[in-house]
Protein backbone atom coordinates (compact mmCIF):
# COMPACT_ATOMS: atom_id res chain seq x y z
CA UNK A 1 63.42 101.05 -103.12
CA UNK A 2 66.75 98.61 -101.80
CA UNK A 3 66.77 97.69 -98.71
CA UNK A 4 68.26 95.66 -96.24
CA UNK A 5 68.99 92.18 -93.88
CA UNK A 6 71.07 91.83 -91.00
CA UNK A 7 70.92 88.83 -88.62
CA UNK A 8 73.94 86.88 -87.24
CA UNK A 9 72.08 83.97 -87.01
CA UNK A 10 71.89 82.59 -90.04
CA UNK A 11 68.94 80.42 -89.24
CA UNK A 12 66.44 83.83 -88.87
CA UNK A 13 67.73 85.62 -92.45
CA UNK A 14 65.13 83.27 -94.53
CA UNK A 15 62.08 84.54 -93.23
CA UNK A 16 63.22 88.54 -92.81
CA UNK A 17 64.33 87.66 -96.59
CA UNK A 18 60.99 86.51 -97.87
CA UNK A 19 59.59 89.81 -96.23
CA UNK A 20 62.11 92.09 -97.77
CA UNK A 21 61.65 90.52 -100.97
CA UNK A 22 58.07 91.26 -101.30
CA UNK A 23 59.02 95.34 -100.87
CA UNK A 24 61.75 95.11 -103.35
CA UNK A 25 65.39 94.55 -103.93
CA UNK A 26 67.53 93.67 -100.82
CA UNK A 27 71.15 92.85 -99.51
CA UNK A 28 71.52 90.20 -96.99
CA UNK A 29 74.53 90.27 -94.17
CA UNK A 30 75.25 88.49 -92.00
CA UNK A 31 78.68 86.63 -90.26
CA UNK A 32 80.77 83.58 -90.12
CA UNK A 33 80.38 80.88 -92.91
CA UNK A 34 77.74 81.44 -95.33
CA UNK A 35 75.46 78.48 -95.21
CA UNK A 36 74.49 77.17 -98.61
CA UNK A 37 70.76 78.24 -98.02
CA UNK A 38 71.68 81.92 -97.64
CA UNK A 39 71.94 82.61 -101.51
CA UNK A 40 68.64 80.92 -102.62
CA UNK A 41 66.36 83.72 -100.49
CA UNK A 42 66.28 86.76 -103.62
CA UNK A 43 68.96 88.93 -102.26
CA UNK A 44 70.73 90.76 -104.57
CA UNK A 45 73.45 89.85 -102.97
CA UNK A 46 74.64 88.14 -99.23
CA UNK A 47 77.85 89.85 -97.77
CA UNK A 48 79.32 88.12 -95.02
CA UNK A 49 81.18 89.26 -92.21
CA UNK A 50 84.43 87.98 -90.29
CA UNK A 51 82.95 88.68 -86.92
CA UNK A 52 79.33 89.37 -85.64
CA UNK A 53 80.34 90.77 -82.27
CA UNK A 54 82.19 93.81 -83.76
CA UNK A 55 78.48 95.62 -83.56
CA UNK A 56 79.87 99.23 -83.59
CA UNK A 57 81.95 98.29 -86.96
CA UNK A 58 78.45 96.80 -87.98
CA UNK A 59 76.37 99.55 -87.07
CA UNK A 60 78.87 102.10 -89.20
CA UNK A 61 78.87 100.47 -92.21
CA UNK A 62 75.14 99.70 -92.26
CA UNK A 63 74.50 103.28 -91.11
CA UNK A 64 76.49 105.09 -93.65
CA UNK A 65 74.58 103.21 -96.19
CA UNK A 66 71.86 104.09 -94.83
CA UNK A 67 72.09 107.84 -94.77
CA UNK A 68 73.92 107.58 -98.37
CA UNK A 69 70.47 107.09 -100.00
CA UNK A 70 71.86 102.84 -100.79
CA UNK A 71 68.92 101.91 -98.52
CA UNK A 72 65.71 102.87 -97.71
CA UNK A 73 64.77 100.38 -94.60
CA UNK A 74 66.34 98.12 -92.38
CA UNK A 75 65.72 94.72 -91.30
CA UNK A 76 67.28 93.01 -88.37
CA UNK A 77 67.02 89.94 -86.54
CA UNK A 78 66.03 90.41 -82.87
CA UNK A 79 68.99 88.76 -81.61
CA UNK A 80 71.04 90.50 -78.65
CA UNK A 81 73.88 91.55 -81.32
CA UNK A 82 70.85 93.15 -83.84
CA UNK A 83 69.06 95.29 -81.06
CA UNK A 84 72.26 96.48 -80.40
CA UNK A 85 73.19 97.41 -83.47
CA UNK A 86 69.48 98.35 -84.41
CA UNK A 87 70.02 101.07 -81.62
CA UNK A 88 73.42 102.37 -82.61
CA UNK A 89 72.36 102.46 -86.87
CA UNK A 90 69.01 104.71 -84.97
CA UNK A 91 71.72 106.97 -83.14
CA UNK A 92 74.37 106.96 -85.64
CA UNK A 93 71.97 107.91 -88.89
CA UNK A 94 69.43 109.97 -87.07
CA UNK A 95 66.70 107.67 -88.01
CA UNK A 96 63.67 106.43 -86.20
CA UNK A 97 63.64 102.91 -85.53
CA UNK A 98 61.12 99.94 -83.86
CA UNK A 99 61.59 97.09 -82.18
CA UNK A 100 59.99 93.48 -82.38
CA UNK A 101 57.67 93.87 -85.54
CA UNK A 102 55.57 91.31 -86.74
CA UNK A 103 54.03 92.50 -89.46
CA UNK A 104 55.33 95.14 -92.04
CA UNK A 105 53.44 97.17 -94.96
CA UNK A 106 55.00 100.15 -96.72
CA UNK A 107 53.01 103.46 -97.98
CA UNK A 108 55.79 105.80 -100.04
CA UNK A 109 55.18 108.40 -97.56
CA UNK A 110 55.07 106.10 -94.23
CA UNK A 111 55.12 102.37 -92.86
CA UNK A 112 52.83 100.54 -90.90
CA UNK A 113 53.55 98.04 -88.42
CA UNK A 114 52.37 95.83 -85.96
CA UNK A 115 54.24 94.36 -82.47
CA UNK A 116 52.76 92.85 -79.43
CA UNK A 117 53.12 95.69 -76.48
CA UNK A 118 52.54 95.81 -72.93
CA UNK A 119 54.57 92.45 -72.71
CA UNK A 120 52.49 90.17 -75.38
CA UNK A 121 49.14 91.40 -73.90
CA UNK A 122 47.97 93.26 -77.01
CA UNK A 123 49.08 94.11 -80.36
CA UNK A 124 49.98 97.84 -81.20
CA UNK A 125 49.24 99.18 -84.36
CA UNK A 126 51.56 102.17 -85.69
CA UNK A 127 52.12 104.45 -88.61
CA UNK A 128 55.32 105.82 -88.41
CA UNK A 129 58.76 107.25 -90.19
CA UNK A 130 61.07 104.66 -88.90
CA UNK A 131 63.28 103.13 -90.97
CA UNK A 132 65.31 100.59 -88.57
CA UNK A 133 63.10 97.18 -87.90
CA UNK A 134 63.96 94.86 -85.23
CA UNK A 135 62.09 91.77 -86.19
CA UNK A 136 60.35 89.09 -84.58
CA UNK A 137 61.03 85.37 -85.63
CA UNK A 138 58.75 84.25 -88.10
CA UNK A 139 57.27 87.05 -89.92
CA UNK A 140 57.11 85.73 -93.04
CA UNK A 141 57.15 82.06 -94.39
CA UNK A 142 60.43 81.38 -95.78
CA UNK A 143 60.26 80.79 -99.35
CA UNK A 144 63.42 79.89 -101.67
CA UNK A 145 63.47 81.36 -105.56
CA UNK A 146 64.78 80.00 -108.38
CA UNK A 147 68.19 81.47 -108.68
CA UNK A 148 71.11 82.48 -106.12
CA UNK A 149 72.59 85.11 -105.04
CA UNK A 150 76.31 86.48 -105.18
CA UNK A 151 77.97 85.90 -101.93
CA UNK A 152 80.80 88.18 -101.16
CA UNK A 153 83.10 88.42 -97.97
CA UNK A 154 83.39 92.34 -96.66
CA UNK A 155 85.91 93.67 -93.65
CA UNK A 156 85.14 95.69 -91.65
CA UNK A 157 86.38 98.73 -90.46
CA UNK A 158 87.89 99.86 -87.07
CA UNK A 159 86.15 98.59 -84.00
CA UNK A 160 86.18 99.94 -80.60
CA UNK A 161 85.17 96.77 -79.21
CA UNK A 162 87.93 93.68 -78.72
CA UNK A 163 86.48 90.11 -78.09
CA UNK A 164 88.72 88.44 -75.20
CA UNK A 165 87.63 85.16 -75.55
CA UNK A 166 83.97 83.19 -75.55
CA UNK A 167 82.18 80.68 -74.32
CA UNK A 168 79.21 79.09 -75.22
CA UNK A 169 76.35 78.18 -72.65
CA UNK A 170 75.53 74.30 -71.99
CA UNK A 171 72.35 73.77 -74.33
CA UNK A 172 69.78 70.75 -74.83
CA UNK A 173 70.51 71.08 -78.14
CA UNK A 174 67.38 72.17 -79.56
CA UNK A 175 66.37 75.59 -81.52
CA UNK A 176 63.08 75.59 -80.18
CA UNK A 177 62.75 78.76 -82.07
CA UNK A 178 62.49 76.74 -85.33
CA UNK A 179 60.43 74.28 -83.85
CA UNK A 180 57.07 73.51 -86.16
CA UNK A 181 55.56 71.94 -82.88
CA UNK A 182 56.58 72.25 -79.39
CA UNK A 183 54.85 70.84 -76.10
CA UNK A 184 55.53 73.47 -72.97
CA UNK A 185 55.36 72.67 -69.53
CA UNK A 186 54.77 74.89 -66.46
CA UNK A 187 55.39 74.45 -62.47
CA UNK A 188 52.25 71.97 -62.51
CA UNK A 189 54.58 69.16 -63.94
CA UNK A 190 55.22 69.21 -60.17
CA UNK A 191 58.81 67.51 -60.11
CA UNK A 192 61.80 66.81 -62.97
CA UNK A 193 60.76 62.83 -62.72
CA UNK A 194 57.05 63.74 -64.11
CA UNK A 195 58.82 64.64 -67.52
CA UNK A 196 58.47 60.88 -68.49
CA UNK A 197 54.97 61.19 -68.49
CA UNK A 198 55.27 64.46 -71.44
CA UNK A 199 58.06 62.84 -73.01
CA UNK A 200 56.00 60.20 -75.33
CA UNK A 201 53.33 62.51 -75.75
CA UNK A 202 55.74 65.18 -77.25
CA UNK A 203 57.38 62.22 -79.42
CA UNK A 204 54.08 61.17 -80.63
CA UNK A 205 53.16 64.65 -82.25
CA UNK A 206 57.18 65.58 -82.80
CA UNK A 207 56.97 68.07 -81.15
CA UNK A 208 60.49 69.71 -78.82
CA UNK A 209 59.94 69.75 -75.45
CA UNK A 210 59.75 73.93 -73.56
CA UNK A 211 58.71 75.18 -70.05
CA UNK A 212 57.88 78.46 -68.44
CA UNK A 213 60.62 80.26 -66.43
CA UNK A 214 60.29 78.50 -63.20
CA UNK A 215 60.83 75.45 -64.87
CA UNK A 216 63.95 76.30 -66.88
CA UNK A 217 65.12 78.84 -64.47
CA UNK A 218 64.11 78.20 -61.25
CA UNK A 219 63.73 74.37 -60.73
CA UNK A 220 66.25 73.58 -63.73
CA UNK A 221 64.13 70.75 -64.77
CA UNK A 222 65.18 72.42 -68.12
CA UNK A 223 67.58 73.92 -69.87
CA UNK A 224 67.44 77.72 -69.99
CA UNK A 225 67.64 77.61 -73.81
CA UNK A 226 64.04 75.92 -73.57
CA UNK A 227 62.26 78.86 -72.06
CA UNK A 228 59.52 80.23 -73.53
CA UNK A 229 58.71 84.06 -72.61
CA UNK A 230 59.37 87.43 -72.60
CA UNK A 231 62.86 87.07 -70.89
CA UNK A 232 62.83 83.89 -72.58
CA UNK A 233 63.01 83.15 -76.33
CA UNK A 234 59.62 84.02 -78.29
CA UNK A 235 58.64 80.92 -80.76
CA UNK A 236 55.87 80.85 -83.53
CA UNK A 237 54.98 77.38 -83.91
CA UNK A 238 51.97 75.29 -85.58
CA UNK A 239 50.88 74.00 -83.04
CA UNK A 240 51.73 75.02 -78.98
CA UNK A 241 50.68 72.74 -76.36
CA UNK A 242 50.69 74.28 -72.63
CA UNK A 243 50.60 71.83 -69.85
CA UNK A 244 50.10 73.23 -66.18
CA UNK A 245 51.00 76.85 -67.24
CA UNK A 246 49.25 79.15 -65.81
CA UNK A 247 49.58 81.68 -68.58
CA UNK A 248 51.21 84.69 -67.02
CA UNK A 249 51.56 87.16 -69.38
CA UNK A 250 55.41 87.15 -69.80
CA UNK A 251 54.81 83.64 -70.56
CA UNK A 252 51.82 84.91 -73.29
CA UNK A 253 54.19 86.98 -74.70
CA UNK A 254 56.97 84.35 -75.59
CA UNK A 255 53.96 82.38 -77.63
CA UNK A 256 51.78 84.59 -78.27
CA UNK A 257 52.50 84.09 -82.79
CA UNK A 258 51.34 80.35 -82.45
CA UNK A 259 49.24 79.59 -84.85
CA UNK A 260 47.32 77.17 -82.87
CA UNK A 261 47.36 76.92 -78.88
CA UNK A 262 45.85 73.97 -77.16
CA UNK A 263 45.83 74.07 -72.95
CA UNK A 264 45.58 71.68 -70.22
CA UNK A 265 45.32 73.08 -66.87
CA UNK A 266 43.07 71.88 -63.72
CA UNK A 267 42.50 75.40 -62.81
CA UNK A 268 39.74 76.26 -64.92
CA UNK A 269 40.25 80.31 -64.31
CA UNK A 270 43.82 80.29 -65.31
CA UNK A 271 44.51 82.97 -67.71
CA UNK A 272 46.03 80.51 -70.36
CA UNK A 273 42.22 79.42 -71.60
CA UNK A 274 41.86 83.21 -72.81
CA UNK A 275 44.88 82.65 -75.31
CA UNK A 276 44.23 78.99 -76.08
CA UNK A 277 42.18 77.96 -79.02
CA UNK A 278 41.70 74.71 -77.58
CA UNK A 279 41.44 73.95 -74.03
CA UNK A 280 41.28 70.74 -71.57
CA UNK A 281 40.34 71.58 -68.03
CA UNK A 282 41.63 68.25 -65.72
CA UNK A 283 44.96 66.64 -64.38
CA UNK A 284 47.47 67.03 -67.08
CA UNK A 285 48.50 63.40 -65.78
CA UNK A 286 45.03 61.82 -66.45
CA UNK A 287 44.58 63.19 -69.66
CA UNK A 288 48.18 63.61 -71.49
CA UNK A 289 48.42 59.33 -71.34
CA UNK A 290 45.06 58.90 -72.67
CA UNK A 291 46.25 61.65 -75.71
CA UNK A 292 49.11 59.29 -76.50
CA UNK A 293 46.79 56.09 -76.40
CA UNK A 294 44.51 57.79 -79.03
CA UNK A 295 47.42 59.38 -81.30
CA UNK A 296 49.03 55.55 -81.36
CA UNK A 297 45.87 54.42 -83.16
């Protein structure tokens, strides 16, 4: 059984790659410049495209290998470009497909998955036919092998689809998708000047600093690339620290793969202390300094 990796961010392919590899042999695609990492994940071999937006020309080429017999499963990084061309490989080879797994075992005659449903409030179980994969960040561990692979550069063919011109959106420069620890704040931070109270705390355990959607979206006391959530980006850290968030559950479902979830939050019926592993009822203010105190010594 072959099959394969699509993400066009590089930065996701490493852990979709250590999943793959555990099923069989894989290819790995992806576009732009190949980063030196790509080759050292087991593929048997990482093609690279000129241009990830071209999702139709994508979606053909990955589709007709699909249906050839090349491949047997798809995996794809949840990214806007993969659902999109997770949805038009579905269409275009006839083939079942699922979005957002995290978790992936295969049967000969079926596969079962797992993905949070019902936005992050529980996990759904399935045994199904599909053979198209949309997957979550962090489903597997990344783990590097002791040889590379060939790296080739493909074309592609026609595309219907002509990029005008880009433009990236202003960022705080942090993934906090790749983030081992990150410290997220909600609408209890009460104003943008109360961040220098989170800010030490946050350096003390090196952790990024995240909020909830009010805070990145609403108030702006963040950048919108720092929101955690279901319209938001979903992270998988070590260690998640909520301050003042409420835990709504599109916030729950942004979160909800952290391995280890500590709260602070005055209200002590706020729904965050039912995800939380660890939880602090008091003033986020009171307690946060006294963290930093004890984590200097």
């Amino acid at each position: 059984m072959k099959s394969f990796v699509f993400s066009d961010d590089q930065g996701l392919i490493p852990a979709i790659a250590t999943l793959a590899r555990g099923l069989g042999e894989f290819d790995a695609y992806t576009a732009g410049s190949a980063s030196a990492s790509l080759s050292r994940y087991g593929a048997s071999k990482v093609f690279i495209f000129p241009e990830a937006n071209l999702t139709d020309a994508i979606a053909d080429l990955l589709s007709a290998k699909l249906v050839s017999g090349e491949y047997k499963y798809g995996f794809i990084a949840s990214t806007v470009n993969g659902r999109d061309i997770a949805g038009l490989i579905s269409a275009k080879a006839n083939v079942n497909a699922l979005a957002e797994i995290s978790s992936f075992q295969d049967s000969q005659s079926s596969v079962r998955t797992k993905r949070f449903s019902f936005g992050g409030k529980s996990v759904l179980e399935e045994e199904s036919n599909a053979r198209i994969f949309t997957v979550a960040p962090g489903i597997a561990d990344p783990k590097e092998v002791d040889h590379e692979s060939q790296v080739e550069q493909i074309q592609l063919g026609p595309s219907k689809i002509s990029v005008i011109s880009s433009e990236d959106k202003k960022s705080g420069g942090v993934d906090i998708e790749k983030a081992q620890a990150i410290v997220s704040i909600g609408r209890g931070l009460g104003n943008k000047d109360k961040l220098s109270v989170i800010e030490p705390f946050a350096s003390s355990i090196n952790a990024v600093i995240a909020g909830s959607r009010p805070v990145c979206l609403d108030y702006h006391w963040l950048s919108e690339d720092r929101q955690v959530g279901l319209s938001g980006k979903k992270v998988r850290p070590k260690v998640y620290v909520a301050l003042g968030i409420s835990g709504q559950i599109q916030h729950i479902a942004g979160m909800r793969g952290s391995k280890i979830v500590i709260a602070i939050n005055k209200d002590k019926s706020a729904p965050i202390f039912d995800e939380c592993d660890y939880g602090i009822v008091g003033d986020m203010f009171q307690i946060v300094p006294k963290l930093v105190e004890e984590l200097k010594k």
